[in-house]
N, C-alpha and C. Protein backbone atom coordinates (compact mmCIF):
# COMPACT_ATOMS: atom_id res chain seq x y z
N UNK A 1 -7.98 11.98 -32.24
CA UNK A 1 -7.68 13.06 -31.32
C UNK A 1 -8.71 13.06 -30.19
N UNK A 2 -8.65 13.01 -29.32
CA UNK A 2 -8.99 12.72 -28.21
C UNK A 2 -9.54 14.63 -27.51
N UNK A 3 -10.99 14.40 -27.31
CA UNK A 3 -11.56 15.98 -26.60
C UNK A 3 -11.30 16.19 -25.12
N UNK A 4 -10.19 17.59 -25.33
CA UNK A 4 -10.30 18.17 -24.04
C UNK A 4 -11.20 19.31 -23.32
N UNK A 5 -11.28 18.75 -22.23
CA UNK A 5 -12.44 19.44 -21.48
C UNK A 5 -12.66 20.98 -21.95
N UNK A 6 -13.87 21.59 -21.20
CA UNK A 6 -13.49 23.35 -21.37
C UNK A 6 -12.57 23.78 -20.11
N UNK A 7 -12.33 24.98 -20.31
CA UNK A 7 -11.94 25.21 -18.98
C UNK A 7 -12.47 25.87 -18.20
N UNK A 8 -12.21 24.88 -16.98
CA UNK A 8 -13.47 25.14 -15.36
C UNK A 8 -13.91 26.65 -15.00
N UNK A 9 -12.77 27.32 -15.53
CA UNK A 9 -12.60 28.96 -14.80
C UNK A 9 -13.78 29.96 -15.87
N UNK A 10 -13.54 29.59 -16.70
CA UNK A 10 -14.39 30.53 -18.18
C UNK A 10 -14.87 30.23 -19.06
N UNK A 11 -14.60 28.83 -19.14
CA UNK A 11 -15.82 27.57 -19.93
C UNK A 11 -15.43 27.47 -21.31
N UNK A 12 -14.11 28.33 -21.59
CA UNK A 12 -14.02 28.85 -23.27
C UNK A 12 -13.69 26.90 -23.03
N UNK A 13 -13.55 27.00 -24.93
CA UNK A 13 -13.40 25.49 -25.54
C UNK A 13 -12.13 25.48 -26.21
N UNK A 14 -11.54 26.29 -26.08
CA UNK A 14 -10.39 26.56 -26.77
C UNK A 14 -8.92 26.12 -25.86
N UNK A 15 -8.99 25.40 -24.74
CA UNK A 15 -8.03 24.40 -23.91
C UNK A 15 -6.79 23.73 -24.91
N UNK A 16 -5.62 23.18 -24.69
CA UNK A 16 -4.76 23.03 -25.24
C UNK A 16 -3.94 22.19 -23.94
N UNK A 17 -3.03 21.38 -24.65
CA UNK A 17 -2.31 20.74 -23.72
C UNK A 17 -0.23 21.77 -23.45
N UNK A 18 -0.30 21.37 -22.36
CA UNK A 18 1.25 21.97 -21.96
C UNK A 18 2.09 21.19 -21.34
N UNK A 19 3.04 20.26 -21.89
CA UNK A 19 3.22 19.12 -20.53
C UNK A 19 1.95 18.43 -20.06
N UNK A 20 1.91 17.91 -18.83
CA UNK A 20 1.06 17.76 -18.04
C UNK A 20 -0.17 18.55 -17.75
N UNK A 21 0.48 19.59 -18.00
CA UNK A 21 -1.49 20.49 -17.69
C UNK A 21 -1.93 20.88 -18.80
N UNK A 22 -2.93 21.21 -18.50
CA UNK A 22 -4.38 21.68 -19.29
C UNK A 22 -4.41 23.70 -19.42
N UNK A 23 -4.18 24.50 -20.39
CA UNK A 23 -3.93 25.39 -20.20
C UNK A 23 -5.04 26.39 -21.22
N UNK A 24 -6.01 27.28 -20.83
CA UNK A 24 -7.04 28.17 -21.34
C UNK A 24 -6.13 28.92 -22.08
N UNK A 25 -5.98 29.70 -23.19
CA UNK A 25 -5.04 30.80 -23.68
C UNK A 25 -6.35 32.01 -23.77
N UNK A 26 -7.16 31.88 -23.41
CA UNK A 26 -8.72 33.18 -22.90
C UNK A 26 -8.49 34.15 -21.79
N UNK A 27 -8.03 32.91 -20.49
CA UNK A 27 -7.78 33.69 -19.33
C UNK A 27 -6.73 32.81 -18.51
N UNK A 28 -5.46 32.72 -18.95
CA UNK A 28 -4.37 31.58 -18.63
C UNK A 28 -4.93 30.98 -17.32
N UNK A 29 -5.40 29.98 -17.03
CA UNK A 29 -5.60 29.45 -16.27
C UNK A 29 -5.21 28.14 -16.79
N UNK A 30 -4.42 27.61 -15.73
CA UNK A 30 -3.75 25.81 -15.78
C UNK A 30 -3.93 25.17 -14.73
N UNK A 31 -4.52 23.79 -15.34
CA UNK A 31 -4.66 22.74 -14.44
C UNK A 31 -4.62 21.93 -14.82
N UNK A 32 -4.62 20.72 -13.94
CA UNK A 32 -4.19 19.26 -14.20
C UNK A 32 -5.51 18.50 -14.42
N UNK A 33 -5.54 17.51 -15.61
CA UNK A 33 -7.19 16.92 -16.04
C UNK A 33 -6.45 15.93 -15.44
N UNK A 34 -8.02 15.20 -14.14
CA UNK A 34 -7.80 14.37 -13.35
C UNK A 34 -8.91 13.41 -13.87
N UNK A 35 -7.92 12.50 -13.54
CA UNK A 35 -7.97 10.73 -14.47
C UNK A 35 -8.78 10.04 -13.65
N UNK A 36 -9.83 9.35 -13.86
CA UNK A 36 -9.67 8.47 -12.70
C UNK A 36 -9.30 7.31 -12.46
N UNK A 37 -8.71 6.77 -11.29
CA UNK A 37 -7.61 5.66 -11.48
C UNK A 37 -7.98 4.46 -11.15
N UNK A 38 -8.41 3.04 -11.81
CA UNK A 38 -8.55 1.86 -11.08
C UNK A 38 -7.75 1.48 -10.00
N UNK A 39 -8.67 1.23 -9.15
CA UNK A 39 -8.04 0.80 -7.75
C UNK A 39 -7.31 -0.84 -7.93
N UNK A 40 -5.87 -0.70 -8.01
CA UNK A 40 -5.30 -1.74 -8.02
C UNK A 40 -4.94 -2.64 -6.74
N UNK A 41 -5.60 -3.81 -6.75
CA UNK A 41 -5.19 -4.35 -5.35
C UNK A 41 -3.91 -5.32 -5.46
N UNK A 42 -2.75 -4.55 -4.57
CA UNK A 42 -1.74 -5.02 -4.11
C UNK A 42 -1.60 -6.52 -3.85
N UNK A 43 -0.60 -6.99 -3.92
CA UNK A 43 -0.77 -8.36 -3.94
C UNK A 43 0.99 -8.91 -2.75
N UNK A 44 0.52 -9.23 -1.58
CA UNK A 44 1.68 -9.25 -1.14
C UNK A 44 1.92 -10.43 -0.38
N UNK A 45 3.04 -10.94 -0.61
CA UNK A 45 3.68 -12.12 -0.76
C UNK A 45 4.67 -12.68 1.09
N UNK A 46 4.77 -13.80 1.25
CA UNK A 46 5.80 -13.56 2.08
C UNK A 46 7.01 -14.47 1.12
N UNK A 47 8.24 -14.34 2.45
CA UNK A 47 9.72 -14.22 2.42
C UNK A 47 9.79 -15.31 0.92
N UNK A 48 8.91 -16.50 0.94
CA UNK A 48 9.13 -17.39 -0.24
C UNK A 48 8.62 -17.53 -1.41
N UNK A 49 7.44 -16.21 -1.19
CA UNK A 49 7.00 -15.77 -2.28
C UNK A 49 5.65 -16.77 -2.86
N UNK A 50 4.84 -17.40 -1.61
CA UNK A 50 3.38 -17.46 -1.35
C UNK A 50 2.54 -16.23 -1.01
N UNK A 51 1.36 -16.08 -1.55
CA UNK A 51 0.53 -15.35 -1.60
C UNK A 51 -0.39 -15.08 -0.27
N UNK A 52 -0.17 -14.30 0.43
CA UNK A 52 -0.88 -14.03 1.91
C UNK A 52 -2.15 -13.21 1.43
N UNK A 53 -3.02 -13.42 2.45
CA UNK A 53 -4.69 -13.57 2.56
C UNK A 53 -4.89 -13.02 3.96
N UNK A 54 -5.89 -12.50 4.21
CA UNK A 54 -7.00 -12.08 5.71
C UNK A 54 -6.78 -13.88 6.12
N UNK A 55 -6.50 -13.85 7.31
CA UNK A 55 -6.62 -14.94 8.06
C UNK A 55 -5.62 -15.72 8.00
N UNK A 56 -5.16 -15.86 7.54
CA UNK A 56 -3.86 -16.78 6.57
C UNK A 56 -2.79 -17.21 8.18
N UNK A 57 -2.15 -18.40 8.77
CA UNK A 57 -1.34 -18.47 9.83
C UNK A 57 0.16 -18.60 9.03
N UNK A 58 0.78 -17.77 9.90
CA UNK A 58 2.50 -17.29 9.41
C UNK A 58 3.58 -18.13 10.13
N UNK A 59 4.38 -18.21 10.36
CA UNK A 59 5.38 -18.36 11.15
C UNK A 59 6.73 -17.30 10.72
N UNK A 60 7.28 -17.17 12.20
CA UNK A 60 8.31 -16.52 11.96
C UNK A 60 9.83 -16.59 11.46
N UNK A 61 10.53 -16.03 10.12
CA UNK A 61 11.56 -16.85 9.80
C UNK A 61 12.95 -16.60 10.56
N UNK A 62 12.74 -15.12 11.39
CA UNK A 62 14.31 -15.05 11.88
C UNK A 62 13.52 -14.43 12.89
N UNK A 63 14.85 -14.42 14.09
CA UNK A 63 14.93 -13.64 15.15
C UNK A 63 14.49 -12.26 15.55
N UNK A 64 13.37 -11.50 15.91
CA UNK A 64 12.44 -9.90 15.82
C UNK A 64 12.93 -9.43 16.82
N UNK A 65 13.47 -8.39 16.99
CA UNK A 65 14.22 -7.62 17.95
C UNK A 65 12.57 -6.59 17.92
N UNK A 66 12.44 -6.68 19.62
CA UNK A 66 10.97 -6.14 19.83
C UNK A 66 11.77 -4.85 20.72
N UNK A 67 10.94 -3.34 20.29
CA UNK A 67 11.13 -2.24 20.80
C UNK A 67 10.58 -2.30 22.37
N UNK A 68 11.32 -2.33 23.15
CA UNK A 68 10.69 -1.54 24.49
C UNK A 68 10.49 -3.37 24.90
N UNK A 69 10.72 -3.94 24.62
CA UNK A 69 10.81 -5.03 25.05
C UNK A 69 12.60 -6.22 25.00
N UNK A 70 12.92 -6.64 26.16
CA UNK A 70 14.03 -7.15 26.67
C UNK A 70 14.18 -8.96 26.17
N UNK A 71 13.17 -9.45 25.21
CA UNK A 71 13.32 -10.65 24.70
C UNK A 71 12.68 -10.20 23.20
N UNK A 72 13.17 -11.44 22.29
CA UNK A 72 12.58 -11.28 21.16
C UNK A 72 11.96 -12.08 20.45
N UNK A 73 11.04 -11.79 19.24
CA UNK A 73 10.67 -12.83 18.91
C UNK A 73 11.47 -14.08 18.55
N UNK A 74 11.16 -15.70 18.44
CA UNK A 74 11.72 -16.60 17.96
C UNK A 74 11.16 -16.77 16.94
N UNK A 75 12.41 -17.34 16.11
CA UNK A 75 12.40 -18.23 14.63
C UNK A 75 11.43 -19.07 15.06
N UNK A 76 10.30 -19.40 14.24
CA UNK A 76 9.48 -20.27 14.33
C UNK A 76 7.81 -20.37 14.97
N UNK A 77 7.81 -18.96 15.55
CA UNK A 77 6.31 -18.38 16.22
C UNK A 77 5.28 -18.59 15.36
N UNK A 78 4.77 -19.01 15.77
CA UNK A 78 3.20 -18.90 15.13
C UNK A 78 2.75 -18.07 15.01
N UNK A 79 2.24 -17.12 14.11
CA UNK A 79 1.13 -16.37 14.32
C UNK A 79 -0.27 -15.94 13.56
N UNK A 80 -1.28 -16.57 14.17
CA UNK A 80 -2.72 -16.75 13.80
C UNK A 80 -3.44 -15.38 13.25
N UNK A 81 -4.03 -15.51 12.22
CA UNK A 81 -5.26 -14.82 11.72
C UNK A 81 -4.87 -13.45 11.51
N UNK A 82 -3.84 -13.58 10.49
CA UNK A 82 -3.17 -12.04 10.27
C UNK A 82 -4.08 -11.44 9.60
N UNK A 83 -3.62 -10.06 9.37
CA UNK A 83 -4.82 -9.42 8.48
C UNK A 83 -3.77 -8.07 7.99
N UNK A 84 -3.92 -8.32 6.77
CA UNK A 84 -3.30 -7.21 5.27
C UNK A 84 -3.80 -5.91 5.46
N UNK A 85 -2.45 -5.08 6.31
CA UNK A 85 -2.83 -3.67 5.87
C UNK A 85 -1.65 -2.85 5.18
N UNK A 86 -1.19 -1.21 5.07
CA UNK A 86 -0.46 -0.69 4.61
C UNK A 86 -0.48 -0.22 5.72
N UNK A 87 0.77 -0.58 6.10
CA UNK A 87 1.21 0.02 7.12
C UNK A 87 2.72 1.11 7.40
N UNK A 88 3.14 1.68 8.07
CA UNK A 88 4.46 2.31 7.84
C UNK A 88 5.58 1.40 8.10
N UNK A 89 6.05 2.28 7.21
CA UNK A 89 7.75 1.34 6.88
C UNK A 89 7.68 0.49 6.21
N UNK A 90 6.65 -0.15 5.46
CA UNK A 90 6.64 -1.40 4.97
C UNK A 90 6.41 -2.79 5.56
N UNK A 91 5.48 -2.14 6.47
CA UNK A 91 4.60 -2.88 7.52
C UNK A 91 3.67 -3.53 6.85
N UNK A 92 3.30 -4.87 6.20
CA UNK A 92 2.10 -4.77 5.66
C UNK A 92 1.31 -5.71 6.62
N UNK A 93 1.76 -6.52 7.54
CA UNK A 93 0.14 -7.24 8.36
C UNK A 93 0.61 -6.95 9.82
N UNK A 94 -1.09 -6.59 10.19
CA UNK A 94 -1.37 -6.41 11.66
C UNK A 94 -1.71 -7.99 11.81
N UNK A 95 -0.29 -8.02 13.08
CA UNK A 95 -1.09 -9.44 13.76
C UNK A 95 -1.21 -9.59 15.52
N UNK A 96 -1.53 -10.08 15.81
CA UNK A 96 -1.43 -10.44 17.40
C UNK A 96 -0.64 -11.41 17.59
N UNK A 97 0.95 -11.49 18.64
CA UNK A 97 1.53 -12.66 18.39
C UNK A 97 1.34 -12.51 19.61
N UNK A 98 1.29 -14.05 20.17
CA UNK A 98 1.58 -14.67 21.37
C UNK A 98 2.66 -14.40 22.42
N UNK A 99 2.23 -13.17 23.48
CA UNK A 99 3.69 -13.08 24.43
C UNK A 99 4.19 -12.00 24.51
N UNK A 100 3.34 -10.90 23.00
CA UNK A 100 3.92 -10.12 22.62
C UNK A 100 3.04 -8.76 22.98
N UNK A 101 1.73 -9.51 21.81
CA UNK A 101 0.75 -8.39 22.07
C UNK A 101 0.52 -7.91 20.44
N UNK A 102 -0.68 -7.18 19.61
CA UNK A 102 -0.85 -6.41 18.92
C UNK A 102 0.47 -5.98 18.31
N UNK A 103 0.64 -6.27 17.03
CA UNK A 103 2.10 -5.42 16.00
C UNK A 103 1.75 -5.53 14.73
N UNK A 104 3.12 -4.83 14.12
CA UNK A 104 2.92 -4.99 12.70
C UNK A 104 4.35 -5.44 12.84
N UNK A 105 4.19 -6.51 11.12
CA UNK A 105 5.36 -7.35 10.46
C UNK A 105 5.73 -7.26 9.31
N UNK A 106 6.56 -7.15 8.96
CA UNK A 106 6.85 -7.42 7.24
C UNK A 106 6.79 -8.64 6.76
N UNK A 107 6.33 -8.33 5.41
CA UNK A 107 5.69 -10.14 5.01
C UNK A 107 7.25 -10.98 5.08
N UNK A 108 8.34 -10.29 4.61
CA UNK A 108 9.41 -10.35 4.38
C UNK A 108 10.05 -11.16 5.45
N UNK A 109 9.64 -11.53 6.48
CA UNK A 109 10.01 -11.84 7.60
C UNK A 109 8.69 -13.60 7.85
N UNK A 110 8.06 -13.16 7.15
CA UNK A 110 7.11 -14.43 7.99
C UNK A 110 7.23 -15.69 6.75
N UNK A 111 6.46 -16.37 7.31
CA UNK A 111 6.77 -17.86 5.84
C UNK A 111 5.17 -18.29 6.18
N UNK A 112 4.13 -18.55 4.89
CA UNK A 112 2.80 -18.55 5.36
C UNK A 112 2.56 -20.61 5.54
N UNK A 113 1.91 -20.86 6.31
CA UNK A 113 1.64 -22.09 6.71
C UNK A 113 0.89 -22.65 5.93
N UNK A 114 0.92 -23.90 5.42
CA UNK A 114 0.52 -24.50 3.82
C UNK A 114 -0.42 -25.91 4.60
């Protein structure tokens, strides 16, 4: 059996579990006992399911319809020295492409250069 904390509010020792929270029956007070969580590092892949890295050069596998811009990317762009972030939408690398300028890509879209 595994010891639960006291509780924060009135220190009694007499805590009990409810579901998910942590509940005093002294002076009902409930809360959630916070875990702490290993930081898992994400591991993200492109379109063929190689393992992308900081620096890593991509190419592009299909046609990028660019916002606010009247051409688009081509199948086959290069693009140098990406770098892995979380980004929105499922954005995961900031890169600089050639022509373009500063963006984000989905790995889903690039093929990494071997």
């Amino acid at each position: 059996m595994s010891e639960l904390p006291a509780c924060p509010k009135c220190k009694s020792p007499y805590t009990y579990e409810m579901g998910s929270l942590l509940v005093c029956p002294e002076c009902a007070n409930e809360w959630v006992l916070e875990v702490e969580e290993a930081e898992v590092e994400k591991v993200i892949k492109d379109a063929v399911g190689n393992i992308l890295e900081d620096g890593d050069t991509v190419t592009i596998i299909k046609d990028l319809k660019v916002k606010g811009s009247a051409t688009s990317i081509k199948v086959g762009t290069k693009v140098r020295n990406i770098r892995l972030v979380n980004g929105p939408d499922g954005h995961d690398i900031d890169a600089k492409v050639d022509g373009f300028g500063a963006m984000n890509l989905k790995s889903s879209v690039v093929k990494k250069v071997l």
